[in-house]
PDB file of N, CA and C in Angstrom:
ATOM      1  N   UNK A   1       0.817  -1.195   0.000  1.00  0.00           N
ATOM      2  CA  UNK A   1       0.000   0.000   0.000  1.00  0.00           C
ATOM      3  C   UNK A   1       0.862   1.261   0.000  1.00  0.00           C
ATOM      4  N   UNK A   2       2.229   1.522   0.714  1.00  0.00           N
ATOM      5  CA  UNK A   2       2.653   2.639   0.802  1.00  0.00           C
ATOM      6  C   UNK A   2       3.159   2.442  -0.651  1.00  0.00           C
ATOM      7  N   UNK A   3       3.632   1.682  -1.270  1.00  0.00           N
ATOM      8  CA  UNK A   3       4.462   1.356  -2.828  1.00  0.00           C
ATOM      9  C   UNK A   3       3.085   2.291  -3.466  1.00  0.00           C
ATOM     10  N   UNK A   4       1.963   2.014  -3.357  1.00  0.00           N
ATOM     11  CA  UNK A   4       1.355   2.666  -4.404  1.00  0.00           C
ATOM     12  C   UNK A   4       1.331   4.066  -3.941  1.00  0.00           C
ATOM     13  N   UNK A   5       1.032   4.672  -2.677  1.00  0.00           N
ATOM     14  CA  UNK A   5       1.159   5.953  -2.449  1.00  0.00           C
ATOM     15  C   UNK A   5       2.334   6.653  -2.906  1.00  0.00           C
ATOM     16  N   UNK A   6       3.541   6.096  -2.929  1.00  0.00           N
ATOM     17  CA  UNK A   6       5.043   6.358  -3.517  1.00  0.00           C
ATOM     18  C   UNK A   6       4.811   6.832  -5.304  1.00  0.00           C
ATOM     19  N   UNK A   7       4.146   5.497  -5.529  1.00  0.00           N
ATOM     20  CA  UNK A   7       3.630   5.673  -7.094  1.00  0.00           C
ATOM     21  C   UNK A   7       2.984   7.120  -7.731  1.00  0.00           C
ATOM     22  N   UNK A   8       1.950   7.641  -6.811  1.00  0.00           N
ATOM     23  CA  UNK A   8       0.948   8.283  -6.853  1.00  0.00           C
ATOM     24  C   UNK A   8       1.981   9.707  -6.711  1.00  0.00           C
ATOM     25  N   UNK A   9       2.745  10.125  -5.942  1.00  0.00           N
ATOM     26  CA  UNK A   9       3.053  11.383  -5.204  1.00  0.00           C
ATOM     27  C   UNK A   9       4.534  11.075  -7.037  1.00  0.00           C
ATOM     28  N   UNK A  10       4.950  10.202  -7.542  1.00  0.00           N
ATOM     29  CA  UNK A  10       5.890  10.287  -8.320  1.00  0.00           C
ATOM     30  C   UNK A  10       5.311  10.873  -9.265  1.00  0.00           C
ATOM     31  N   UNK A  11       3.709  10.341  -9.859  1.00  0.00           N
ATOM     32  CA  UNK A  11       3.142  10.657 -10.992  1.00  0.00           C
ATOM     33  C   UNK A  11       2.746  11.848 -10.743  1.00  0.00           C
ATOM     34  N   UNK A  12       2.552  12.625  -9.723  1.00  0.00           N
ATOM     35  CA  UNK A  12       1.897  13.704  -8.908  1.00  0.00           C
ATOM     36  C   UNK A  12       3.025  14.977  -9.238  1.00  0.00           C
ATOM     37  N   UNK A  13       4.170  14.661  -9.344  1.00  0.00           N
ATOM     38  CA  UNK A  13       4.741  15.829  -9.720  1.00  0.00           C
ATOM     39  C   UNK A  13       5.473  15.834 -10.892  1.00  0.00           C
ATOM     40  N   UNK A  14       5.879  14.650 -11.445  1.00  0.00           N
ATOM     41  CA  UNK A  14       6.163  14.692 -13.000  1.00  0.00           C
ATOM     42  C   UNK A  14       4.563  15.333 -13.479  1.00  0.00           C
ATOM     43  N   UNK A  15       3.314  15.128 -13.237  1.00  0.00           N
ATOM     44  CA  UNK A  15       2.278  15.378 -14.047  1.00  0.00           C
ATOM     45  C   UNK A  15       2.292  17.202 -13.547  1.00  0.00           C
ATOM     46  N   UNK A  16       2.752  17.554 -12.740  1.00  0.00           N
ATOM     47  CA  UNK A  16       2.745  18.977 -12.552  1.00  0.00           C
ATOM     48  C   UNK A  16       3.614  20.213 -13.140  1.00  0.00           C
ATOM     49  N   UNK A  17       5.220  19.083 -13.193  1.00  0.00           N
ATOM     50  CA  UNK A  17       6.278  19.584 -14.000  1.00  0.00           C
ATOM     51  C   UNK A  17       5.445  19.788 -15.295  1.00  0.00           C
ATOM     52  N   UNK A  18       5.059  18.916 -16.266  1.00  0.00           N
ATOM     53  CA  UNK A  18       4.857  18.680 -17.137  1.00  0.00           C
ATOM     54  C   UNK A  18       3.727  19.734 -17.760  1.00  0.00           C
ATOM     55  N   UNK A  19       2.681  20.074 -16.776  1.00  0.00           N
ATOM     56  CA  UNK A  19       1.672  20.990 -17.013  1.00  0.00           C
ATOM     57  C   UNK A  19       2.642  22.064 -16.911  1.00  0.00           C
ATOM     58  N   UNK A  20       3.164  22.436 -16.195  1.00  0.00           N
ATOM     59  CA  UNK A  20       3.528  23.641 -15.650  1.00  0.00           C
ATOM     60  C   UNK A  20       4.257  24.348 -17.100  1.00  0.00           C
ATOM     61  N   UNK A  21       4.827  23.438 -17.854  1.00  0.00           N
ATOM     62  CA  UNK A  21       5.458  23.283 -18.757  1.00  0.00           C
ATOM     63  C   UNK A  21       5.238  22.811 -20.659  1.00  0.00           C
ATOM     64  N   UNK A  22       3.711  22.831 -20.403  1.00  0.00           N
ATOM     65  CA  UNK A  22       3.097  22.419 -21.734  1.00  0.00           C
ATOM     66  C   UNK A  22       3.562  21.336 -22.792  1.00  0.00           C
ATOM     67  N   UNK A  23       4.014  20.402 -21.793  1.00  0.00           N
ATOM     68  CA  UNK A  23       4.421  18.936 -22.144  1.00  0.00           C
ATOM     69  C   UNK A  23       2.928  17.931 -21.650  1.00  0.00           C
ATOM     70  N   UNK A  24       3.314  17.131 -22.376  1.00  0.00           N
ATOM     71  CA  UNK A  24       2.233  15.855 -22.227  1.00  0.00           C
ATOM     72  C   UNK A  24       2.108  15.594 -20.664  1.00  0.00           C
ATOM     73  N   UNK A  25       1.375  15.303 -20.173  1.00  0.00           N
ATOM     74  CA  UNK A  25       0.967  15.509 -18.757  1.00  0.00           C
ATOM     75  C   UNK A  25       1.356  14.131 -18.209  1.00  0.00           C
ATOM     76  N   UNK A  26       0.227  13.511 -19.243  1.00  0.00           N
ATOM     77  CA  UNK A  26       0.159  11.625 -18.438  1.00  0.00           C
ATOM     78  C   UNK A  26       0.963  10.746 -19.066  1.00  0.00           C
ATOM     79  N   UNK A  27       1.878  11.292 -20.185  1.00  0.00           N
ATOM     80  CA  UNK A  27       3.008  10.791 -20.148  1.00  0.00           C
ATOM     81  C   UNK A  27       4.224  11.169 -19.686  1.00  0.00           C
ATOM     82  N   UNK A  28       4.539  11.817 -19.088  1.00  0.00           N
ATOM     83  CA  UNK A  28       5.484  12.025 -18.009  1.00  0.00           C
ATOM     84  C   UNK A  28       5.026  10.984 -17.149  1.00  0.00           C
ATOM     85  N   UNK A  29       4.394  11.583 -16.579  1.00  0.00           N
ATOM     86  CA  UNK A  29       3.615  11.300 -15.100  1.00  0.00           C
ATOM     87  C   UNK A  29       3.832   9.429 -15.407  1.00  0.00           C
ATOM     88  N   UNK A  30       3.700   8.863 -16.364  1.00  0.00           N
ATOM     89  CA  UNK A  30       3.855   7.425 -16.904  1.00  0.00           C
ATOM     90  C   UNK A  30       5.437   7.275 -16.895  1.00  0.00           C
ATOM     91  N   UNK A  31       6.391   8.112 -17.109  1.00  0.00           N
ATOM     92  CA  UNK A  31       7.849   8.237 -17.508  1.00  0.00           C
ATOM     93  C   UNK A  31       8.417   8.309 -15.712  1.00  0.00           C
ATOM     94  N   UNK A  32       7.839   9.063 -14.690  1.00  0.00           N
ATOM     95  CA  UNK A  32       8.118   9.181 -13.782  1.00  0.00           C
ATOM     96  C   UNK A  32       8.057   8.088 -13.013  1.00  0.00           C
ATOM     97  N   UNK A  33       7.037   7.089 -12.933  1.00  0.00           N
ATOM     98  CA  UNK A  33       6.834   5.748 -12.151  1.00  0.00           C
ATOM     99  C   UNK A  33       7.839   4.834 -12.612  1.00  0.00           C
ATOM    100  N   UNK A  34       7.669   4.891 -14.683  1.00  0.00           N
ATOM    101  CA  UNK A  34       9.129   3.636 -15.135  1.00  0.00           C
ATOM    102  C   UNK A  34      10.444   4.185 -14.598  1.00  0.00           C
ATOM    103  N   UNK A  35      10.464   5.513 -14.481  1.00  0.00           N
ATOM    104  CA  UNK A  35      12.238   5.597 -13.887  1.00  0.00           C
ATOM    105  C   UNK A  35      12.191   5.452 -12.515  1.00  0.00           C
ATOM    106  N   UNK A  36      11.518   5.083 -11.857  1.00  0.00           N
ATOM    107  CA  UNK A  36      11.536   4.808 -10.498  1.00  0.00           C
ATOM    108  C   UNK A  36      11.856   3.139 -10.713  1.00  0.00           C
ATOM    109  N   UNK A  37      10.785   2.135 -10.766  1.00  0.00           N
ATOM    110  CA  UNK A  37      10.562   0.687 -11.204  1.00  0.00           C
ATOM    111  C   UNK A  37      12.715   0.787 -12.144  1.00  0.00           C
ATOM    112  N   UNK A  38      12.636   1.337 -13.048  1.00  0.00           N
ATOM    113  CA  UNK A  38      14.548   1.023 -13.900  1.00  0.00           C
ATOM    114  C   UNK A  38      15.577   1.481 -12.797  1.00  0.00           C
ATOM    115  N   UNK A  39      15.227   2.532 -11.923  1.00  0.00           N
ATOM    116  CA  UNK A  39      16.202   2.167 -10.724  1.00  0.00           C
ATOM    117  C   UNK A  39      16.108   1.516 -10.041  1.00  0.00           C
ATOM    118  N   UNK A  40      15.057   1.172  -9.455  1.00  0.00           N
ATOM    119  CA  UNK A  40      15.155   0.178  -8.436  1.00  0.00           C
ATOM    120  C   UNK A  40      15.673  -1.178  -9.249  1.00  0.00           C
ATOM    121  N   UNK A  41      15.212  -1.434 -10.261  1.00  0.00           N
ATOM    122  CA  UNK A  41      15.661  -2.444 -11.017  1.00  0.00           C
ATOM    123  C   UNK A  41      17.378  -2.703 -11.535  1.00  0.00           C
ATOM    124  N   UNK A  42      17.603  -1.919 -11.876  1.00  0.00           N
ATOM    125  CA  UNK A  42      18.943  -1.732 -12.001  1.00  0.00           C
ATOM    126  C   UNK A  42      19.848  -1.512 -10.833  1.00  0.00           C
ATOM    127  N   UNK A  43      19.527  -1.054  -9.882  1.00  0.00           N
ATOM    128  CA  UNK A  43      20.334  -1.103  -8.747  1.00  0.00           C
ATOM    129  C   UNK A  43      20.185  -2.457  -8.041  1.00  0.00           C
ATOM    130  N   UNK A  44      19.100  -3.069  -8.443  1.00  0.00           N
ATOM    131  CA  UNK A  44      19.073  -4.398  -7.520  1.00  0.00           C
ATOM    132  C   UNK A  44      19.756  -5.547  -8.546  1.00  0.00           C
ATOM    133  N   UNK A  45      19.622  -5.302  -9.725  1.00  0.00           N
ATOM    134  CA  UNK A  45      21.073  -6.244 -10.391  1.00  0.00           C
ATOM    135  C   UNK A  45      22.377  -6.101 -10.169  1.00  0.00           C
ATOM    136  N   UNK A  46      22.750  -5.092  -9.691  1.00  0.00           N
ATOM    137  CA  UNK A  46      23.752  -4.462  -9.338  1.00  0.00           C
ATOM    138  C   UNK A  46      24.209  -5.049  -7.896  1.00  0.00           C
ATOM    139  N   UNK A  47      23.352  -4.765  -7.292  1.00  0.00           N
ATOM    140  CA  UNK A  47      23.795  -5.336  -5.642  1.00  0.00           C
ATOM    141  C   UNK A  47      23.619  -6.692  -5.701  1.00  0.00           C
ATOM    142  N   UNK A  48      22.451  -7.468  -6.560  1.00  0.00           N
ATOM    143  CA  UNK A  48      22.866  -8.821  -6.485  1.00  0.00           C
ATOM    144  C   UNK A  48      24.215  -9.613  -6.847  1.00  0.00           C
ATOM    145  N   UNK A  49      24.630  -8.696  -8.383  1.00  0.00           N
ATOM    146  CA  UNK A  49      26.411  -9.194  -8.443  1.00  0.00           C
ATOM    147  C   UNK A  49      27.203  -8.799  -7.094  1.00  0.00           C
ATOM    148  N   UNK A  50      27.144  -7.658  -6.882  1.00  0.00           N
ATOM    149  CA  UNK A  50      27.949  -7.707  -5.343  1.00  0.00           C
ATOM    150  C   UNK A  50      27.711  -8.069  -4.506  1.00  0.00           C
ATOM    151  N   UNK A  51      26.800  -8.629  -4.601  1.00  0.00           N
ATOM    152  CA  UNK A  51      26.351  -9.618  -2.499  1.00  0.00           C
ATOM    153  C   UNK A  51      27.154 -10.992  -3.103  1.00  0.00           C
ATOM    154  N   UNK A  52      26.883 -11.573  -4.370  1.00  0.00           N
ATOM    155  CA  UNK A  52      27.620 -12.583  -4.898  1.00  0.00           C
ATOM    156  C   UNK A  52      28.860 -12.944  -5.189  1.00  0.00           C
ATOM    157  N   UNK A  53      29.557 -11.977  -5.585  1.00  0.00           N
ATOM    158  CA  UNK A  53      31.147 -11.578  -5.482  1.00  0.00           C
ATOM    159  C   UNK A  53      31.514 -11.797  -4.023  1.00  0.00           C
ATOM    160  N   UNK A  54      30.716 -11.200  -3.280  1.00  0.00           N
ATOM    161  CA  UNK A  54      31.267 -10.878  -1.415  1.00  0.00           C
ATOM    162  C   UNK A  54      30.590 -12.169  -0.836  1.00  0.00           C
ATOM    163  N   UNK A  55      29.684 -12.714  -1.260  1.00  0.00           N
ATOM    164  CA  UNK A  55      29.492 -14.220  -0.033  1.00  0.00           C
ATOM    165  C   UNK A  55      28.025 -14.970  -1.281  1.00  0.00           C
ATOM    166  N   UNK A  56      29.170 -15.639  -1.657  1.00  0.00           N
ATOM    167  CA  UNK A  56      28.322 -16.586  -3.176  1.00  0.00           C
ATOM    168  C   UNK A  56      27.426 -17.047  -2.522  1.00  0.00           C
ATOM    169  N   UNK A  57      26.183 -17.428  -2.813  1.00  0.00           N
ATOM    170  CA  UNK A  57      25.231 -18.176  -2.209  1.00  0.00           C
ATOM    171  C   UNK A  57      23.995 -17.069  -1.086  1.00  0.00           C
ATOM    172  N   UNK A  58      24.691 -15.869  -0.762  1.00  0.00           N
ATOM    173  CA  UNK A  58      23.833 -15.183   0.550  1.00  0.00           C
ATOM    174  C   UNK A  58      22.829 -14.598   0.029  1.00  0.00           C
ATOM    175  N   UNK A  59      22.958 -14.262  -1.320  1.00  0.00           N
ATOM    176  CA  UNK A  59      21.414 -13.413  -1.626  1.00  0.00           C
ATOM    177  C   UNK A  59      20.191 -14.314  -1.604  1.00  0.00           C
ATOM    178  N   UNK A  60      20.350 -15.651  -1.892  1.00  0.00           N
ATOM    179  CA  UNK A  60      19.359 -16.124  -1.948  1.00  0.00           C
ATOM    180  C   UNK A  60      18.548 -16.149  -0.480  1.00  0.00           C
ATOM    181  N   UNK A  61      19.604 -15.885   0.353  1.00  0.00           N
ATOM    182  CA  UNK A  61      18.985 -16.186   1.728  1.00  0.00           C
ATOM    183  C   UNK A  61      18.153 -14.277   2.390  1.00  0.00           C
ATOM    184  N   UNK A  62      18.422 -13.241   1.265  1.00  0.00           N
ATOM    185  CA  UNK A  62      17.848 -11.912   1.997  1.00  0.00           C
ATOM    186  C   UNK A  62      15.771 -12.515   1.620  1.00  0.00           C
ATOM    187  N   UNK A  63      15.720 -11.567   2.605  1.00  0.00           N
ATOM    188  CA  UNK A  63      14.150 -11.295   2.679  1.00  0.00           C
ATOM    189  C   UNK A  63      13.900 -10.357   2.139  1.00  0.00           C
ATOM    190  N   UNK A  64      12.718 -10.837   1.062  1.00  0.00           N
ATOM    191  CA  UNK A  64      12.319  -9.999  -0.535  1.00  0.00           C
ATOM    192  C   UNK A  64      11.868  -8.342   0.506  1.00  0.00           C
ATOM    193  N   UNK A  65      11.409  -8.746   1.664  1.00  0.00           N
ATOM    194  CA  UNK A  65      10.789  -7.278   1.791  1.00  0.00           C
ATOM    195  C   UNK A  65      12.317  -6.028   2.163  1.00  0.00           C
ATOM    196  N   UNK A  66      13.020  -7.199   2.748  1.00  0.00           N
ATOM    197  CA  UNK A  66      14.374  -6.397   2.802  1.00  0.00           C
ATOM    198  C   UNK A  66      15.247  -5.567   1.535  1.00  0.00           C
ATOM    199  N   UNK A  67      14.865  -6.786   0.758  1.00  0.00           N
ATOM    200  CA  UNK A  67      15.456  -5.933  -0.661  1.00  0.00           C
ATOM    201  C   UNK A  67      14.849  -5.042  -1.175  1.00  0.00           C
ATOM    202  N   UNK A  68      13.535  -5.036  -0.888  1.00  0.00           N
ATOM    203  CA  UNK A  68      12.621  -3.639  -1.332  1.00  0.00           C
ATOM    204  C   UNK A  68      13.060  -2.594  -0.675  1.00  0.00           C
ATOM    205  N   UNK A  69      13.207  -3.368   0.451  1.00  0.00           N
ATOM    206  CA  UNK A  69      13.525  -1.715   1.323  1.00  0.00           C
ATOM    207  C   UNK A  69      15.080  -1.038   1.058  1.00  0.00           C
ATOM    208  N   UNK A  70      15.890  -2.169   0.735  1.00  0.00           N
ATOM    209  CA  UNK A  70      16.989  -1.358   0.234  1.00  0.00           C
ATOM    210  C   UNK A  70      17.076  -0.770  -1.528  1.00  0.00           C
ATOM    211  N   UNK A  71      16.388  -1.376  -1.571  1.00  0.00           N
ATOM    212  CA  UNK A  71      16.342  -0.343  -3.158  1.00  0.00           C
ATOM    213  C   UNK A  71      15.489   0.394  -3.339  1.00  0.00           C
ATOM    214  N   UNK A  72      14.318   0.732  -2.381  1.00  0.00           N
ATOM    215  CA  UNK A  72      13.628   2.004  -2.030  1.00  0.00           C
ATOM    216  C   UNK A  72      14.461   3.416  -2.281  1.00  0.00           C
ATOM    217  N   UNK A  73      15.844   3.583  -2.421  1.00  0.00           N
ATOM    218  CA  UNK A  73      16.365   4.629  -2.216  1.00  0.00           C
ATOM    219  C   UNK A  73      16.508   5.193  -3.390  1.00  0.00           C
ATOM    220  N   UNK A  74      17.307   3.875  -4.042  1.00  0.00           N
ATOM    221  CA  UNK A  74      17.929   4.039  -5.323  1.00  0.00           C
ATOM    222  C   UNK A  74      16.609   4.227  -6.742  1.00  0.00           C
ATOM    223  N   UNK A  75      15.679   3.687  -6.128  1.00  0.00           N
ATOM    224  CA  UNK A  75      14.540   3.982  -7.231  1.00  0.00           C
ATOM    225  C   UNK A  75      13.874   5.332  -6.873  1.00  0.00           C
ATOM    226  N   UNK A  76      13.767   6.175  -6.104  1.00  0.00           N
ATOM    227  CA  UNK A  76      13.802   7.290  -5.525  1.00  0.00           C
ATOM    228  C   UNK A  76      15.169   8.489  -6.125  1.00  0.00           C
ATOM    229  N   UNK A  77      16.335   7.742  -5.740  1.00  0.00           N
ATOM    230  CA  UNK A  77      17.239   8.545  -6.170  1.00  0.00           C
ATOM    231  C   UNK A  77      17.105   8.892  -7.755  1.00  0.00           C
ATOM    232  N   UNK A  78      17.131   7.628  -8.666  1.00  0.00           N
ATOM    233  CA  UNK A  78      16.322   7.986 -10.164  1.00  0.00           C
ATOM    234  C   UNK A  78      15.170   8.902 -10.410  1.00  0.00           C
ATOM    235  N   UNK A  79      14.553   8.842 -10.039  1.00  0.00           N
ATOM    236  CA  UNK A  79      12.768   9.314 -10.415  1.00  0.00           C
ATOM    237  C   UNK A  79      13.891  10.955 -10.109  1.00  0.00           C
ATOM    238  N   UNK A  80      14.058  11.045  -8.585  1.00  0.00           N
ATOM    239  CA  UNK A  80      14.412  12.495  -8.737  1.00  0.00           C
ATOM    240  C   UNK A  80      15.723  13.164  -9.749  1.00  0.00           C
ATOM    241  N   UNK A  81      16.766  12.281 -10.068  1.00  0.00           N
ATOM    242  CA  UNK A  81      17.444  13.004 -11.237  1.00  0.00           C
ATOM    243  C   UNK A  81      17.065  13.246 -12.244  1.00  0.00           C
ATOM    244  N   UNK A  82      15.783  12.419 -12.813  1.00  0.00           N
ATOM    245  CA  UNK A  82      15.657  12.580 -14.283  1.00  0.00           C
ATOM    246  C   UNK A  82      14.598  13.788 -14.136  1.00  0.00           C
ATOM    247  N   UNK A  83      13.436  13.638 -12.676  1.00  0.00           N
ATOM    248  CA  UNK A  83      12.633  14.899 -12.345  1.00  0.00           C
ATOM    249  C   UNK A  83      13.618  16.011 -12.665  1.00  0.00           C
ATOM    250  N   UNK A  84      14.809  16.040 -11.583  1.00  0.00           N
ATOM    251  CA  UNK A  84      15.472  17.205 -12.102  1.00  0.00           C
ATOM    252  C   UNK A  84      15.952  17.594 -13.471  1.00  0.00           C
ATOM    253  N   UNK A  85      16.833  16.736 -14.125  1.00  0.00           N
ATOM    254  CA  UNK A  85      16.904  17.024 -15.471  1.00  0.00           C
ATOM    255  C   UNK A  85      16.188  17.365 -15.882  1.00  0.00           C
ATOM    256  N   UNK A  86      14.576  17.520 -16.272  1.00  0.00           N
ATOM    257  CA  UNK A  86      13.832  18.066 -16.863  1.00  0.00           C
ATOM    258  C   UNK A  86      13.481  19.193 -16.757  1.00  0.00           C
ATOM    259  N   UNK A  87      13.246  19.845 -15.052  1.00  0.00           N
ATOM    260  CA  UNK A  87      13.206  20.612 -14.834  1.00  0.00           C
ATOM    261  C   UNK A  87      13.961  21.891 -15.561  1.00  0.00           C
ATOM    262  N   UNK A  88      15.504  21.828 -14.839  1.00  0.00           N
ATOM    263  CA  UNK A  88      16.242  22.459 -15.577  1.00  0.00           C
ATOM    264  C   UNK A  88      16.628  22.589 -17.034  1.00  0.00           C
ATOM    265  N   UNK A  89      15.907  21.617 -17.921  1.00  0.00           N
ATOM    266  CA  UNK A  89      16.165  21.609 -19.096  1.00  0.00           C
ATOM    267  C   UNK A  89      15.143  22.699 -20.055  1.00  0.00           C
ATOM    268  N   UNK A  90      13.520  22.233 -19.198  1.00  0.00           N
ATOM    269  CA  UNK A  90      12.840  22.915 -19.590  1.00  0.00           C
ATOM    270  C   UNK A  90      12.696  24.298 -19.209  1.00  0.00           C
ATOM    271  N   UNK A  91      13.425  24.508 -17.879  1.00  0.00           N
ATOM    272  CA  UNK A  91      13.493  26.262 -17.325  1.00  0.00           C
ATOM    273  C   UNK A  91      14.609  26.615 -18.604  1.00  0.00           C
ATOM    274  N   UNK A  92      15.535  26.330 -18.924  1.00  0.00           N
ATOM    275  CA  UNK A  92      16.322  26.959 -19.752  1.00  0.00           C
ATOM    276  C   UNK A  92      16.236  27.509 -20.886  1.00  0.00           C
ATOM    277  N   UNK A  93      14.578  26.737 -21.454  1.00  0.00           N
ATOM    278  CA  UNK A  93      14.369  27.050 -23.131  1.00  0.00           C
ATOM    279  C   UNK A  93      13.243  28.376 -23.145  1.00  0.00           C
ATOM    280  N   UNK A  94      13.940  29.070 -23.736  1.00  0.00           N
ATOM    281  CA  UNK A  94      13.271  30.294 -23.781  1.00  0.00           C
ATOM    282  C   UNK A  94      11.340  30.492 -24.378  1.00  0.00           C
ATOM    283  N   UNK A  95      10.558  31.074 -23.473  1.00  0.00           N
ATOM    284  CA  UNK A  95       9.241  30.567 -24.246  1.00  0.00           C
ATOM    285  C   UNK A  95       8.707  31.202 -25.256  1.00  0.00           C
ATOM    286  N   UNK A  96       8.338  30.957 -25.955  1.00  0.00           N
ATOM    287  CA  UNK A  96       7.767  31.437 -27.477  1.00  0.00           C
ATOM    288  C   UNK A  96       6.650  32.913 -27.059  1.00  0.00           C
ATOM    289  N   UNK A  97       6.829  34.338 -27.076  1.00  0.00           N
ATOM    290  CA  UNK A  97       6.581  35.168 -26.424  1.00  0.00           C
ATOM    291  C   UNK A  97       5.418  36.211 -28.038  1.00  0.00           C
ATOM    292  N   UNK A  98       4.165  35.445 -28.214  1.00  0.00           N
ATOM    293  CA  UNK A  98       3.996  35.759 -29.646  1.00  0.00           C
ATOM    294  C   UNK A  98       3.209  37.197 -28.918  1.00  0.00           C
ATOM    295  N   UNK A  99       3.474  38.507 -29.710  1.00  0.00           N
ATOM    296  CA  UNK A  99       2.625  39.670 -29.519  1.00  0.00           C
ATOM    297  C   UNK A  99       1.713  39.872 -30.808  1.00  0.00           C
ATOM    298  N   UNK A 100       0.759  40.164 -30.802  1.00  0.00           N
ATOM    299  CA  UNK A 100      -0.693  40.250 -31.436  1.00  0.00           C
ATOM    300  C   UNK A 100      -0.851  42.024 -31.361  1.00  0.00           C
ATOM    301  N   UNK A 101      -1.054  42.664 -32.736  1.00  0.00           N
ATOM    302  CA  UNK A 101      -0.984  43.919 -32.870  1.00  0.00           C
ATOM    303  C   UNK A 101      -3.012  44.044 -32.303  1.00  0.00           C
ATOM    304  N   UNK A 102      -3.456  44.453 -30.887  1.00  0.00           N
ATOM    305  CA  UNK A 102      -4.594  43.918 -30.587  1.00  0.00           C
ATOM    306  C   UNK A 102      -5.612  45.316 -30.070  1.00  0.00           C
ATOM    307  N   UNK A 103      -5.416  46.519 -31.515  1.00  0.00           N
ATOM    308  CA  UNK A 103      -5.879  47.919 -31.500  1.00  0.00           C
ATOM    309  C   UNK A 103      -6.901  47.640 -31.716  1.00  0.00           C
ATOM    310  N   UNK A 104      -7.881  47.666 -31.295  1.00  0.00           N
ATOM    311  CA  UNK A 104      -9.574  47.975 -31.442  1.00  0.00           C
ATOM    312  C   UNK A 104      -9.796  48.748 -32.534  1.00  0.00           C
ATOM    313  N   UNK A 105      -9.648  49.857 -32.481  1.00  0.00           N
ATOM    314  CA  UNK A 105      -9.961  51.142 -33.456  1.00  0.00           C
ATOM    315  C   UNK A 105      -9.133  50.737 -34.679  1.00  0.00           C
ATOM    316  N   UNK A 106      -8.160  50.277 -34.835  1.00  0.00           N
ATOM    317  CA  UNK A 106      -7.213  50.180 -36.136  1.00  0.00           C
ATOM    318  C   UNK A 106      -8.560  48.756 -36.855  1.00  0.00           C
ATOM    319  N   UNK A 107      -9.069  49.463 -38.211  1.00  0.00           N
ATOM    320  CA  UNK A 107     -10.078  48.156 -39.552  1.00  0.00           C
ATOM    321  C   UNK A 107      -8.761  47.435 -39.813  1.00  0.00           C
ATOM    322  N   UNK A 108      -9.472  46.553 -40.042  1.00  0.00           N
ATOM    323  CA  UNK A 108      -8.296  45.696 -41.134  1.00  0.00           C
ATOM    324  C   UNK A 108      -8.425  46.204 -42.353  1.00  0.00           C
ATOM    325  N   UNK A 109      -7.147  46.139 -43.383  1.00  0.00           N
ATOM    326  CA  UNK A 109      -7.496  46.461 -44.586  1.00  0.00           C
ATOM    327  C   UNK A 109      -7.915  45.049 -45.104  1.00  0.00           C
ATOM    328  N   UNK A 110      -8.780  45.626 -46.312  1.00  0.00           N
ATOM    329  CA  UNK A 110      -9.638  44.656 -47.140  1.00  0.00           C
ATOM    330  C   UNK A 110      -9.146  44.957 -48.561  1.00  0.00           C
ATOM    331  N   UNK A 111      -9.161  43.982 -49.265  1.00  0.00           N
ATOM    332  CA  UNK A 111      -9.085  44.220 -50.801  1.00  0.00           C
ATOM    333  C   UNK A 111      -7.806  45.183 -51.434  1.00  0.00           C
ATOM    334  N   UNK A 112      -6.789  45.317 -50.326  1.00  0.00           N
ATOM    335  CA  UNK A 112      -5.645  45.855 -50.650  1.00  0.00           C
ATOM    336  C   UNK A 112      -4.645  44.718 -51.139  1.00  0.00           C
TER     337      UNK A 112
END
């Protein structure tokens, strides 16, 4: 249950970046949960070669909820770099600033 609240508060601010920013909303917000799920994933292939290197045979013996909880961080630590990367990528691009000549009194010309 807290995994999905985790889920929810990830999609919750990629989908805000994203508005805030006139990008696709619910695909971010979809981009924000998979980079959470590819870190945790990737960091836990990672520590499984090194628990195996350091004592062959011991991973099989951790408790699955233990390993969640240690790669709780690292799938966290993802979601927020790539959050950030975007951020700053998208503060940097200058926004399209269109002015509209918007005189009341000025007709349009016709038939010129």
């Amino acid at each position: 249950m807290i995994g999905l609240i985790l889920l929810y508060w990830i999609g919750k601010y990629y989908y805000q970046l994203a508005e805030a920013h006139g990008k696709s909303k619910w695909g971010f917000a979809m981009l924000g949960i998979v980079a959470y799920y590819v870190g945790a994933v990737v960091s836990g292939i990672l520590l499984g070669i090194f628990i195996e290197l350091i004592a062959p045979g011991y991973f099989d013996t951790i408790n699955d909820f233990l390993l969640s909880l240690m790669l709780l961080p690292f799938g966290i630590a993802c979601t927020y770099l790539l959050y950030y990367y975007f951020k700053r990528s998208w503060e940097r691009q200058a926004p399209e600033i269109i002015i509209e000549d918007s005189d009341p009194k000025k007709q349009p010309e016709v038939g010129v």
